[in-house]
N, C-alpha and C. Protein backbone atom coordinates (compact mmCIF):
# COMPACT_ATOMS: atom_id res chain seq x y z
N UNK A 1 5.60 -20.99 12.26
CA UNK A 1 6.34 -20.04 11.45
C UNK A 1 5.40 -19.47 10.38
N UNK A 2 5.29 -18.15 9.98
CA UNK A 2 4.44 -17.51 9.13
C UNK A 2 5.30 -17.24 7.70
N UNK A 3 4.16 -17.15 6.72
CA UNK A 3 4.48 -17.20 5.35
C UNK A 3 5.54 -15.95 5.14
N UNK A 4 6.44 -16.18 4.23
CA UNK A 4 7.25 -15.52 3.59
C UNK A 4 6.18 -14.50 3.17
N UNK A 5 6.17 -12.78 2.72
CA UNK A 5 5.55 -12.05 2.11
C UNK A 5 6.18 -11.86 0.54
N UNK A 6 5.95 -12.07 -0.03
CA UNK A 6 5.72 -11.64 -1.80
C UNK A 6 6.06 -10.50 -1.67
N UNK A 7 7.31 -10.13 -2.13
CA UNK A 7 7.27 -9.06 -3.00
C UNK A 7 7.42 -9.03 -4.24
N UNK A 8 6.87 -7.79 -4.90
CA UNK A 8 6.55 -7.75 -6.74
C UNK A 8 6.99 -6.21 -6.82
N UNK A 9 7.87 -6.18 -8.52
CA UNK A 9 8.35 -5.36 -8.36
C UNK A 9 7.62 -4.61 -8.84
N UNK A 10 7.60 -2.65 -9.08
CA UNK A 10 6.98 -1.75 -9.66
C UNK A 10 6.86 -1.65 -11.14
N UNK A 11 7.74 -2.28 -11.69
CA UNK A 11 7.29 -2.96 -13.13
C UNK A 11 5.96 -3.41 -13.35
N UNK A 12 5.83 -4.60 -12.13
CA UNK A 12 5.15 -5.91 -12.11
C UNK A 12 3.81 -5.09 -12.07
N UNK A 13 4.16 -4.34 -10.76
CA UNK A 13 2.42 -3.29 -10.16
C UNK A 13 2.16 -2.58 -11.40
N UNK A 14 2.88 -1.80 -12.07
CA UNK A 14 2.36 -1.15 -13.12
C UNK A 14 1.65 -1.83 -14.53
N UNK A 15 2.16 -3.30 -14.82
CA UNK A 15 1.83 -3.93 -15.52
C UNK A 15 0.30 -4.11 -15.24
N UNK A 16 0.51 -4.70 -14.19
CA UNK A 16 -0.90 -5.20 -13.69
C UNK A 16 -2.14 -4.07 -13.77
N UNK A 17 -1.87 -3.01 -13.17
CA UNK A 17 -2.46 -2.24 -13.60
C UNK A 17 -2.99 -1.58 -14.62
N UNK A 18 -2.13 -1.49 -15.61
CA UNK A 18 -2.65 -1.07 -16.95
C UNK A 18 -3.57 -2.54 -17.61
N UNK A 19 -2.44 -3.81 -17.59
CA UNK A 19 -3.57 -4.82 -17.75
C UNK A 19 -5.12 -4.55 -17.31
N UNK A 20 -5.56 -4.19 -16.23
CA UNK A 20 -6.94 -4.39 -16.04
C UNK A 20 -7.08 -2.92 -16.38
N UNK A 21 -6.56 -1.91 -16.34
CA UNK A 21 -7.56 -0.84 -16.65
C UNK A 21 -7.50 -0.65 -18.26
N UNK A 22 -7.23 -1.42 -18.90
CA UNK A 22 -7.01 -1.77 -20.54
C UNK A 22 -8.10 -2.61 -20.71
N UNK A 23 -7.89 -3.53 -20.51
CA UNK A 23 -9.69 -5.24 -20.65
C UNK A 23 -10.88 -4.37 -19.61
N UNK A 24 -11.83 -5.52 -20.41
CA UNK A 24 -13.15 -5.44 -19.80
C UNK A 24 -12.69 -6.77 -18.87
N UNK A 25 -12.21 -6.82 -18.50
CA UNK A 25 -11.92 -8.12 -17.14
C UNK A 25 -12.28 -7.98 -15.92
N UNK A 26 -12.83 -8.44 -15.11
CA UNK A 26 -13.35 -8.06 -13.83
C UNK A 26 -11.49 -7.75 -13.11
N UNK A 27 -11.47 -7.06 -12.06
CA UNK A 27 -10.67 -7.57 -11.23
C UNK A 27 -9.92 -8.72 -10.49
N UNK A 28 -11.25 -9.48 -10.60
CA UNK A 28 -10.67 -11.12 -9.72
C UNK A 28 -10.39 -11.72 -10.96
N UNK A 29 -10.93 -11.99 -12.23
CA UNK A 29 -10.17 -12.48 -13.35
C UNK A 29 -8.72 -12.01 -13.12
N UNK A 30 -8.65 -11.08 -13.55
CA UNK A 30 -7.28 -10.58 -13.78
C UNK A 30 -6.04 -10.99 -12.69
N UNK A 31 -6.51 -10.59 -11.78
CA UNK A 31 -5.48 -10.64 -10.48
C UNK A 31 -5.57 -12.37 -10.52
N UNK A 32 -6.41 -13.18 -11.03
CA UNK A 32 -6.43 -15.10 -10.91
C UNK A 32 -5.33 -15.42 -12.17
N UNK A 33 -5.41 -14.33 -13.45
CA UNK A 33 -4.51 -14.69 -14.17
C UNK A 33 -2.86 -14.18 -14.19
N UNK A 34 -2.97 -13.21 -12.98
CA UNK A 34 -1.74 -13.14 -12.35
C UNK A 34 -1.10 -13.68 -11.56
N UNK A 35 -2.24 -14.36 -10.75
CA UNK A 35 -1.44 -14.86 -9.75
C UNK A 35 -1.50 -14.15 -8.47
N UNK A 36 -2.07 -13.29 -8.08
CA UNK A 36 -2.07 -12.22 -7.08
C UNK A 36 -3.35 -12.67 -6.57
N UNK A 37 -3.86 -11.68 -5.40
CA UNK A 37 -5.09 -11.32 -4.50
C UNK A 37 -5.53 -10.40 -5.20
N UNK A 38 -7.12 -10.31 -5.30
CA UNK A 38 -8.04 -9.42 -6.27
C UNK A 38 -7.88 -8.05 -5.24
N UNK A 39 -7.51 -8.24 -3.91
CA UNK A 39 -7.86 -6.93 -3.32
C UNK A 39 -6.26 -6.63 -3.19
N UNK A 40 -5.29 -7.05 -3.70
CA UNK A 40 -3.96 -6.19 -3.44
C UNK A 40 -3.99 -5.94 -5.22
N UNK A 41 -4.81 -6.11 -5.99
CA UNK A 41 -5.24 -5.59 -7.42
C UNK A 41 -5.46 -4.39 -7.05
N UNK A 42 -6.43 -4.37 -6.78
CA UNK A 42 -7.65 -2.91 -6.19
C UNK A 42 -7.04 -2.06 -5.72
N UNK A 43 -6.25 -2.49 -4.51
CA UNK A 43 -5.18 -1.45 -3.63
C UNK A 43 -3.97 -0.34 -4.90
N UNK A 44 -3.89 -1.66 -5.63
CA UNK A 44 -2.33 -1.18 -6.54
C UNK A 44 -3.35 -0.17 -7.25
N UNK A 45 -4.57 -0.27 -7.70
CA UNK A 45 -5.13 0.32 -8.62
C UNK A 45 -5.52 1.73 -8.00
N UNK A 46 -5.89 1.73 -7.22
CA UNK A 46 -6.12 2.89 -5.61
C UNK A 46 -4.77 4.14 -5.59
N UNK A 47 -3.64 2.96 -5.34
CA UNK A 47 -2.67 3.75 -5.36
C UNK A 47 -2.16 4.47 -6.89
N UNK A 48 -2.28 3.78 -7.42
CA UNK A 48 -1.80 4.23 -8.77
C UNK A 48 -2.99 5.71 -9.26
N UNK A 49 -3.91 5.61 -9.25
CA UNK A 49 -5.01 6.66 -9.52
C UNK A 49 -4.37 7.68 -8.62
N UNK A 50 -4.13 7.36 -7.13
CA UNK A 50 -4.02 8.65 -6.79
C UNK A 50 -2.54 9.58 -6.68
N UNK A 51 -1.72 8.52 -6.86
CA UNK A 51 -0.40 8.63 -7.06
C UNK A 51 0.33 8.59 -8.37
N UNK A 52 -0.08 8.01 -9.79
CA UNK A 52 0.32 8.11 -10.96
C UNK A 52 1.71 7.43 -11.26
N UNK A 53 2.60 7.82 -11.83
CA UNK A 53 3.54 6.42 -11.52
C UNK A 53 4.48 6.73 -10.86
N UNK A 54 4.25 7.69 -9.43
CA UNK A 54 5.31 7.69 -8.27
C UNK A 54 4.59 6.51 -7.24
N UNK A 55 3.64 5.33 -7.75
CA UNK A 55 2.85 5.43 -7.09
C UNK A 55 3.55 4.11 -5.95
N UNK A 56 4.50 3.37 -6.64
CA UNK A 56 5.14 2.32 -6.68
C UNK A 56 6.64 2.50 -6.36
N UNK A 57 7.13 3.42 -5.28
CA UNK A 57 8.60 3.43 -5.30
C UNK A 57 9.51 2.66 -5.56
N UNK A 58 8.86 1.51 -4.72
CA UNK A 58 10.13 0.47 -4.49
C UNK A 58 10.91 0.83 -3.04
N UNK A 59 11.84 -0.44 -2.95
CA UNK A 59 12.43 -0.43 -1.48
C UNK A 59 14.04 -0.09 -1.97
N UNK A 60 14.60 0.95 -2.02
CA UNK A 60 16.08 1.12 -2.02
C UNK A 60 15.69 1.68 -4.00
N UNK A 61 17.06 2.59 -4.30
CA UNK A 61 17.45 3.15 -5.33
C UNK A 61 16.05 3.32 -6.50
N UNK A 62 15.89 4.55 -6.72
CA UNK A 62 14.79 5.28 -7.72
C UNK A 62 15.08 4.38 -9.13
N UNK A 63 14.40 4.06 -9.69
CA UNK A 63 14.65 2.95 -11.10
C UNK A 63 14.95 4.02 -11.87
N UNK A 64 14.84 4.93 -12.30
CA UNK A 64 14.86 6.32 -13.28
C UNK A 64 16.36 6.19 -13.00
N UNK A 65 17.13 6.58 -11.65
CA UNK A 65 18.69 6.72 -10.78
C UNK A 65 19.50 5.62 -11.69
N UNK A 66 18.97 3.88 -11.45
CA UNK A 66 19.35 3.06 -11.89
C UNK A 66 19.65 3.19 -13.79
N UNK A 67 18.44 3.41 -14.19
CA UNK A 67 18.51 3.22 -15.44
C UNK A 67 19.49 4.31 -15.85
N UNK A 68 19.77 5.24 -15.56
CA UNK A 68 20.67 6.69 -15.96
C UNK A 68 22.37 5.75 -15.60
N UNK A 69 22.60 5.63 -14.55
CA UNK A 69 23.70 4.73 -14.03
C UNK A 69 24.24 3.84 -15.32
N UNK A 70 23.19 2.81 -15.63
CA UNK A 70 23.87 2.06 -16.51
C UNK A 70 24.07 2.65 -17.58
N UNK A 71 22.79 3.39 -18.06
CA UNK A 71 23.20 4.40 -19.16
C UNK A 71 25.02 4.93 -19.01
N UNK A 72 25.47 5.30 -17.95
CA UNK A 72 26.77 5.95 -17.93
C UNK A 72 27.70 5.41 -18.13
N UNK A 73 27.25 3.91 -17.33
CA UNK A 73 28.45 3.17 -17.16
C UNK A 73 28.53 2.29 -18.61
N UNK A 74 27.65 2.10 -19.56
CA UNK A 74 27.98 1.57 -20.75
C UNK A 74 28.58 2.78 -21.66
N UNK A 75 27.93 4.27 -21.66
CA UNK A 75 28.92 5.40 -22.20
C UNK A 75 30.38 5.44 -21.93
N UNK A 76 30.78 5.35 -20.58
CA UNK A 76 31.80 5.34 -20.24
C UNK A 76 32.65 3.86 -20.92
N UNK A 77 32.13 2.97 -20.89
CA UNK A 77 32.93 1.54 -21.61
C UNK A 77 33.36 2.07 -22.86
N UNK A 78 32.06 2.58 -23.51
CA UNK A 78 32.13 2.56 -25.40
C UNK A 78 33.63 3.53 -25.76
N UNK A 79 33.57 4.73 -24.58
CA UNK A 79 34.48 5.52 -24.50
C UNK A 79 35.93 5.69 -24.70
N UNK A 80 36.07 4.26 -23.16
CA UNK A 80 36.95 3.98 -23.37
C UNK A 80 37.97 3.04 -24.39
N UNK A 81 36.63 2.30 -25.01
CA UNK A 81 37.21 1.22 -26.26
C UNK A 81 37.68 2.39 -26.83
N UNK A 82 36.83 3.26 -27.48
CA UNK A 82 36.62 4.32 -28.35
C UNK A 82 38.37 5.01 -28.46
N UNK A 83 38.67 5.40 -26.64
CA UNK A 83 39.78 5.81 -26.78
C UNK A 83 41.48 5.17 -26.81
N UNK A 84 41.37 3.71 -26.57
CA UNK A 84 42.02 2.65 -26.44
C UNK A 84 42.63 2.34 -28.50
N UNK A 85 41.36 2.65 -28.45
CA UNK A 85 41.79 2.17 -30.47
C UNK A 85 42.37 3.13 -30.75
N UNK A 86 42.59 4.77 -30.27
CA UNK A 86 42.67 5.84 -30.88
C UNK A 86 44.27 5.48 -30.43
C-alpha cells in the first residue's frame, strides 16, 4: 500500500514562500524547518514567481468566494438581531 499524499493548504504555500524569499536561508533549511521537501519548496517558489498569488488555487471553492460568504452570512445574523430588537 502507498503513502497517503500531503496536502497543504494555499495559506500554508504562500507562507512558505514568502518565509524563504524574506531570510537569507538556503532552501533546504527552510523547507527542514517546515517540514516539507526542499524541491516541492522550489516548485511552490517556481509557481508562485510565475503565477503570483493565483498561483495556489486550491481543490474546490476560491478562498476570496469563501471569505465574502462568511462576510454575508455574519452581516446577515447582526441584521437580523439588529431587526429582532427593533
Amino acid at each position: 500500500m502507498g503513502k497517503k499524499r500531503r496536502q497543504y493548504s494555499s495559506e500554508f504555500k504562500l507562507e512558505a514562500v514568502r518565509f524563504f524569499e524574506s531570510g537569507n536561508l538556503p532552501a533546504s533549511q527552510v523547507a527542514r524547518d517546515l517540514g516539507i521537501d526542499p524541491g516541492r519548496l522550489r516548485v511552490w517558489c517556481r509557481d508562485f514567481k510565475k503565477n503570483g498569488q493565483q498561483a495556489f488555487p486550491g481543490s474546490g471553492t476560491d478562498a476570496g468566494v469563501d471569505a465574502e460568504l462568511k462576510r454575508l452570512q455574519r452581516e446577515v445574523a447582526q441584521l437580523k438581531k439588529e431587526r429582532d430588537y427593533l
